[in-house]
N, C-alpha and C. Protein backbone atom coordinates (compact mmCIF):
# COMPACT_ATOMS: atom_id res chain seq x y z
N UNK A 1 -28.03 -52.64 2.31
CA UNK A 1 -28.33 -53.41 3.49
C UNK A 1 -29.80 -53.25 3.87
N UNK A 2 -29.89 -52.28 3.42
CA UNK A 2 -31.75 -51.78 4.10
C UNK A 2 -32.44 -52.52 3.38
N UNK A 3 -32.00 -52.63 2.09
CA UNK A 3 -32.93 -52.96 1.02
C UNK A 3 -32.89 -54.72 1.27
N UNK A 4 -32.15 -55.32 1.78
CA UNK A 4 -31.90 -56.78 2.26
C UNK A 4 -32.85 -57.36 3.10
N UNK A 5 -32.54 -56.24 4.25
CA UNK A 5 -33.75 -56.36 5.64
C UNK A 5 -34.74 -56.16 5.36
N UNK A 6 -34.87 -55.65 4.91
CA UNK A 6 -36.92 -55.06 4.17
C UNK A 6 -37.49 -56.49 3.41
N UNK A 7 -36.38 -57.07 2.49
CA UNK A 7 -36.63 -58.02 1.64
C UNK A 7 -37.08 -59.17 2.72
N UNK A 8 -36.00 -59.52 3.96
CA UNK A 8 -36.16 -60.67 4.51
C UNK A 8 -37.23 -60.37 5.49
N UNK A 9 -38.11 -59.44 5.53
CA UNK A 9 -39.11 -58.55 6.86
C UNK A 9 -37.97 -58.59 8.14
N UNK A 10 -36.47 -58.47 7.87
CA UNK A 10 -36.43 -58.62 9.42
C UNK A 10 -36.23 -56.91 9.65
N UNK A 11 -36.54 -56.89 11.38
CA UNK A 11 -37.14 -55.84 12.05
C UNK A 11 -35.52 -54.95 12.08
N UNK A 12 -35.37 -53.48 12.03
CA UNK A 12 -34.29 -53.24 12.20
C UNK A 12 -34.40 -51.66 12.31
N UNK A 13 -33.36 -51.08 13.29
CA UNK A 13 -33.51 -49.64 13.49
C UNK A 13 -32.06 -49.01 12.77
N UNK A 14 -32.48 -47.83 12.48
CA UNK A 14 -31.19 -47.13 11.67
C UNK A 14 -30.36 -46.19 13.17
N UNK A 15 -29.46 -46.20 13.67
CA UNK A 15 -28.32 -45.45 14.21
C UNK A 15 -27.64 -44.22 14.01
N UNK A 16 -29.12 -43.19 14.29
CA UNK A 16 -28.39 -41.89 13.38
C UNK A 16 -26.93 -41.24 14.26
N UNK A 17 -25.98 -40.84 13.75
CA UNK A 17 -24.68 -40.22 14.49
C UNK A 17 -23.87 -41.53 15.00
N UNK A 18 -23.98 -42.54 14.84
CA UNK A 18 -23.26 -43.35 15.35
C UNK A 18 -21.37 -43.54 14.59
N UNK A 19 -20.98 -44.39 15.30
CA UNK A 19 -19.23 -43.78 14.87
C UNK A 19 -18.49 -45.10 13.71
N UNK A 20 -19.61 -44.85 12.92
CA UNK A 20 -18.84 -45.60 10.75
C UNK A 20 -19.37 -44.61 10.21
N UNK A 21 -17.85 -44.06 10.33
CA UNK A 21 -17.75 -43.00 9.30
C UNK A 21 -17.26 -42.83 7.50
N UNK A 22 -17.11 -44.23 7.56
CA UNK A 22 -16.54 -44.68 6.30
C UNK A 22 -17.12 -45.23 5.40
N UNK A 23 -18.79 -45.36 5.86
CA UNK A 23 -19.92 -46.54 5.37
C UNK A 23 -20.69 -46.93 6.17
N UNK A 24 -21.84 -47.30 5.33
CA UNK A 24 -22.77 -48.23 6.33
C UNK A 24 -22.34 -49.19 6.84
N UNK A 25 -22.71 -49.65 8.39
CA UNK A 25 -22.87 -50.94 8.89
C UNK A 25 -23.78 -51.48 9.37
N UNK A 26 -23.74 -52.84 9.99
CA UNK A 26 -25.38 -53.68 10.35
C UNK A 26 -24.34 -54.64 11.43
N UNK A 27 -25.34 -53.81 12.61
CA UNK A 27 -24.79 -54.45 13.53
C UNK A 27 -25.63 -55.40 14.42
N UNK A 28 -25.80 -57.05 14.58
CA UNK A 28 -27.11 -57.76 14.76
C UNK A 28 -26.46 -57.73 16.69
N UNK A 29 -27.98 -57.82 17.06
CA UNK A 29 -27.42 -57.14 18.59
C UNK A 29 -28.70 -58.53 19.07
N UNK A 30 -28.18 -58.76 20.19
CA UNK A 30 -29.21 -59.36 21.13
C UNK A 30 -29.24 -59.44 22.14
N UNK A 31 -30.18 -59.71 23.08
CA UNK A 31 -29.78 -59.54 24.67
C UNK A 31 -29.37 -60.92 24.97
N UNK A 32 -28.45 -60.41 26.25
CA UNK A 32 -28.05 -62.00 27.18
C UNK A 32 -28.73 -62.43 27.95
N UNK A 33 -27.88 -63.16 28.66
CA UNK A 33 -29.08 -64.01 30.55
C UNK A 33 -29.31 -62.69 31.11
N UNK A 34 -28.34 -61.71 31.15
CA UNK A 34 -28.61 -60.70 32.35
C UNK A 34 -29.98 -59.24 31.87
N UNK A 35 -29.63 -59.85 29.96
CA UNK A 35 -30.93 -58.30 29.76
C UNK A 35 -29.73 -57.30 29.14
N UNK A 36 -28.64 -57.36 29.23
CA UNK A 36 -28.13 -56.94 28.49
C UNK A 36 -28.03 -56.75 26.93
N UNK A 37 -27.54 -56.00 26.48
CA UNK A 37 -27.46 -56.27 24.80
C UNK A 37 -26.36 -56.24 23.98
N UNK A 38 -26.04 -56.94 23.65
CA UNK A 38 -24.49 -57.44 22.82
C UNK A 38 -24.76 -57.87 21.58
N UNK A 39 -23.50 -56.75 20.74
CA UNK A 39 -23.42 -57.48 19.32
C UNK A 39 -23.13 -58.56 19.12
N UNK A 40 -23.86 -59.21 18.02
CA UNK A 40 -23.15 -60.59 17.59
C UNK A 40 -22.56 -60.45 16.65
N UNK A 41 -22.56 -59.90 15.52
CA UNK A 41 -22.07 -59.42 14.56
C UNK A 41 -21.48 -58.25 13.78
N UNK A 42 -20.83 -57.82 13.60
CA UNK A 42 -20.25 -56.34 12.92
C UNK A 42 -20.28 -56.77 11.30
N UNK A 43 -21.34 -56.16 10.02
CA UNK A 43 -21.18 -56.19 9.24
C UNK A 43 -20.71 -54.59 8.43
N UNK A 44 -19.38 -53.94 7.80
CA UNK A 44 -19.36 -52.55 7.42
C UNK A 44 -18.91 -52.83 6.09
N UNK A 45 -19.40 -51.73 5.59
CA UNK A 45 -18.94 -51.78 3.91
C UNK A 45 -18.30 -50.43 4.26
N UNK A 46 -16.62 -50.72 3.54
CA UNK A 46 -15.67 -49.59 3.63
C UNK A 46 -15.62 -48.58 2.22
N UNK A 47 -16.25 -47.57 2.26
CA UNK A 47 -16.19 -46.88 0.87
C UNK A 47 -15.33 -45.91 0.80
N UNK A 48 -14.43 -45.92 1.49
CA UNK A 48 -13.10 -45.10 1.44
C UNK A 48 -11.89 -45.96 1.42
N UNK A 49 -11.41 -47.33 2.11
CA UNK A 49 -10.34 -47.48 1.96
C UNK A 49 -9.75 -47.61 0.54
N UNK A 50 -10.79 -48.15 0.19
CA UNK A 50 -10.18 -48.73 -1.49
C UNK A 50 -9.52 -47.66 -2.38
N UNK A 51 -10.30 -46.54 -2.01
CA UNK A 51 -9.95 -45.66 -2.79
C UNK A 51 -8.41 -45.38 -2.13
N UNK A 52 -8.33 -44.66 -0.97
CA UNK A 52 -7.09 -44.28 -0.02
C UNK A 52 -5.95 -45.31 -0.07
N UNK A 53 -6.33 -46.61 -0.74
CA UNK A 53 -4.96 -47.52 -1.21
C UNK A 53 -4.98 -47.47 -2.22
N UNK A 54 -5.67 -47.15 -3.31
CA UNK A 54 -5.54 -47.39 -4.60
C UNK A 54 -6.12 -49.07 -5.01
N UNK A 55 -6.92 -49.69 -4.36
CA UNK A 55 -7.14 -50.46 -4.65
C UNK A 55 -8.32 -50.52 -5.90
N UNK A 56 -7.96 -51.56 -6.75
CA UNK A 56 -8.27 -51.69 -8.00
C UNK A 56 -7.98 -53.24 -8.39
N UNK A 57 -8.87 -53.71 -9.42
CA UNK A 57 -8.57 -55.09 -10.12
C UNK A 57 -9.20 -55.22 -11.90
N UNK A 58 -8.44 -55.82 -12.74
CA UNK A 58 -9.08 -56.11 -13.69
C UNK A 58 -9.39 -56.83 -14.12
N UNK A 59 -10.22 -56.44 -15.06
CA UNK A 59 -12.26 -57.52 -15.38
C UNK A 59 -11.83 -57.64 -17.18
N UNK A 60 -12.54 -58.22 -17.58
CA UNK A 60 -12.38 -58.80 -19.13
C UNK A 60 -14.01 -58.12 -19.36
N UNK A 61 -14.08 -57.39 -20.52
CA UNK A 61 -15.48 -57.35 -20.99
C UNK A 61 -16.18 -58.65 -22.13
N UNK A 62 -17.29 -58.64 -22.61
CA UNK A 62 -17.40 -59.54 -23.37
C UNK A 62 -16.85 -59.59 -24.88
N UNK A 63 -15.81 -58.11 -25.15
CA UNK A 63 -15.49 -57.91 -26.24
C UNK A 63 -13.66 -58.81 -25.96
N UNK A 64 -13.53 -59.09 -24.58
CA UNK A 64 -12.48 -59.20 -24.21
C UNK A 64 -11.25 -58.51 -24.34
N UNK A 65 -11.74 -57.32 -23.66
CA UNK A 65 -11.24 -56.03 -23.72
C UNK A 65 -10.29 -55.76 -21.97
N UNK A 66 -9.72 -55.30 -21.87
CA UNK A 66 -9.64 -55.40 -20.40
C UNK A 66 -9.62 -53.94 -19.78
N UNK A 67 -10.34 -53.80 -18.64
CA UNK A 67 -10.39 -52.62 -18.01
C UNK A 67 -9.93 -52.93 -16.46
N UNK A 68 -9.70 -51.19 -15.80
CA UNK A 68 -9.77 -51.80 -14.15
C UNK A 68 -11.05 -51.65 -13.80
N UNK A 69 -11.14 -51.82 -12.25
CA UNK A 69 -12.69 -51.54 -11.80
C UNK A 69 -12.11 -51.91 -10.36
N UNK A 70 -12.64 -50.75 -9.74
CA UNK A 70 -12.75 -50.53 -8.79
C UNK A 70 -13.43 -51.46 -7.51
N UNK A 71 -13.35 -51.31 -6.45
CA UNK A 71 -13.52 -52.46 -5.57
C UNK A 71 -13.95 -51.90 -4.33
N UNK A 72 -14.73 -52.20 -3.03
CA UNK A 72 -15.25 -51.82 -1.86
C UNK A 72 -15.25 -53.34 -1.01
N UNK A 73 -14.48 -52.85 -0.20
CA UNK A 73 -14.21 -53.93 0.63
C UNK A 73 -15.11 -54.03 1.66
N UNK A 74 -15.71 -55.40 2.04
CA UNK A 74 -16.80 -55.67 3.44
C UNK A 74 -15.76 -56.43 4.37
N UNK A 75 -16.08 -55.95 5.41
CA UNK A 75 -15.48 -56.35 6.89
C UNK A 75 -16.84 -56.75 7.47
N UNK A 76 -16.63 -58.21 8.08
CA UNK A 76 -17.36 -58.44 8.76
C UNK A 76 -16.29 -59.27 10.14
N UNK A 77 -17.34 -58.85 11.38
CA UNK A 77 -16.34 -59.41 12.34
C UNK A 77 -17.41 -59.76 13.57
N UNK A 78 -16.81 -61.15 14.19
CA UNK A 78 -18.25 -61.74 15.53
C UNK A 78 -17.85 -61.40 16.48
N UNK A 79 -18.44 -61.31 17.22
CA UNK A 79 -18.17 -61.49 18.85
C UNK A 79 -17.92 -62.63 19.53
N UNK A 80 -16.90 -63.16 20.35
CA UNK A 80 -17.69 -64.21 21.23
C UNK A 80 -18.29 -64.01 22.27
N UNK A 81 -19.35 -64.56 22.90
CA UNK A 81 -20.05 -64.18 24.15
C UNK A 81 -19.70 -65.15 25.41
N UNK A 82 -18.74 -64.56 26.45
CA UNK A 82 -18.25 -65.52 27.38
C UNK A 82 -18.94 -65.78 28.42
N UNK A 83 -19.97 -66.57 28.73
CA UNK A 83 -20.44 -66.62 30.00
C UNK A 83 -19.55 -65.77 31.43
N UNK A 84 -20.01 -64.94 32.16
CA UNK A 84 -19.37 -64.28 33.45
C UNK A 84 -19.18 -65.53 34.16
C-alpha cells in the first residue's frame, strides 16, 4: 500500500499502535462541514484469516501441472456520510 501512495505522490501518514491487527490497512479520511474528520473508506488486507480457514485455491502451471496456492483476502468497506 505504501509503495502505491508513494507511486501516486499522494500524501499519507502511517498509524503506529492502531487496532489491525491482522494486516495493514488504508484508511482515506477527510474532514466535513463541521471540521471534523471521517473515514471514507476502510481498505485491510487480512493475512491471517486465510490461513485460520484453510483457505486455498488451485492454479495450473505452464507445464499444466496443478498446484494449490494460497490466498489473502482484501476487505474493503465505505462509509456513508449523513448530513446532521
Amino acid at each position: 500500500m505504501k509503495k502505491i501512495l508513494e507511486h501516486l505522490n499522494v500524501p499519507y501518514t502511517i498509524g503506529i499502535g492502531e487496532a489491525a491487527f491482522y494486516g495493514p490497512k488504508l484508511d482515506i479520511q477527510i474532514k466535513n462541514v463541521y471540521g471534523k474528520e471521517d473515514t471514507l473508506i476502510t481498505i485491510q488486507i487480512d493475512q491471517m484469516l486465510a490461513e485460520q480457514f484453510g483457505m486455498e485455491y488451485w492454479t495450473r502451471t505452464a507445464a499444466n501441472a496443478a498446484r494449490i496456492s494460497s490466498t489473502v483476502p482484501l476487505w474493503a468497506a465505505t462509509n456513508a456520510l449523513w448530513p446532521c
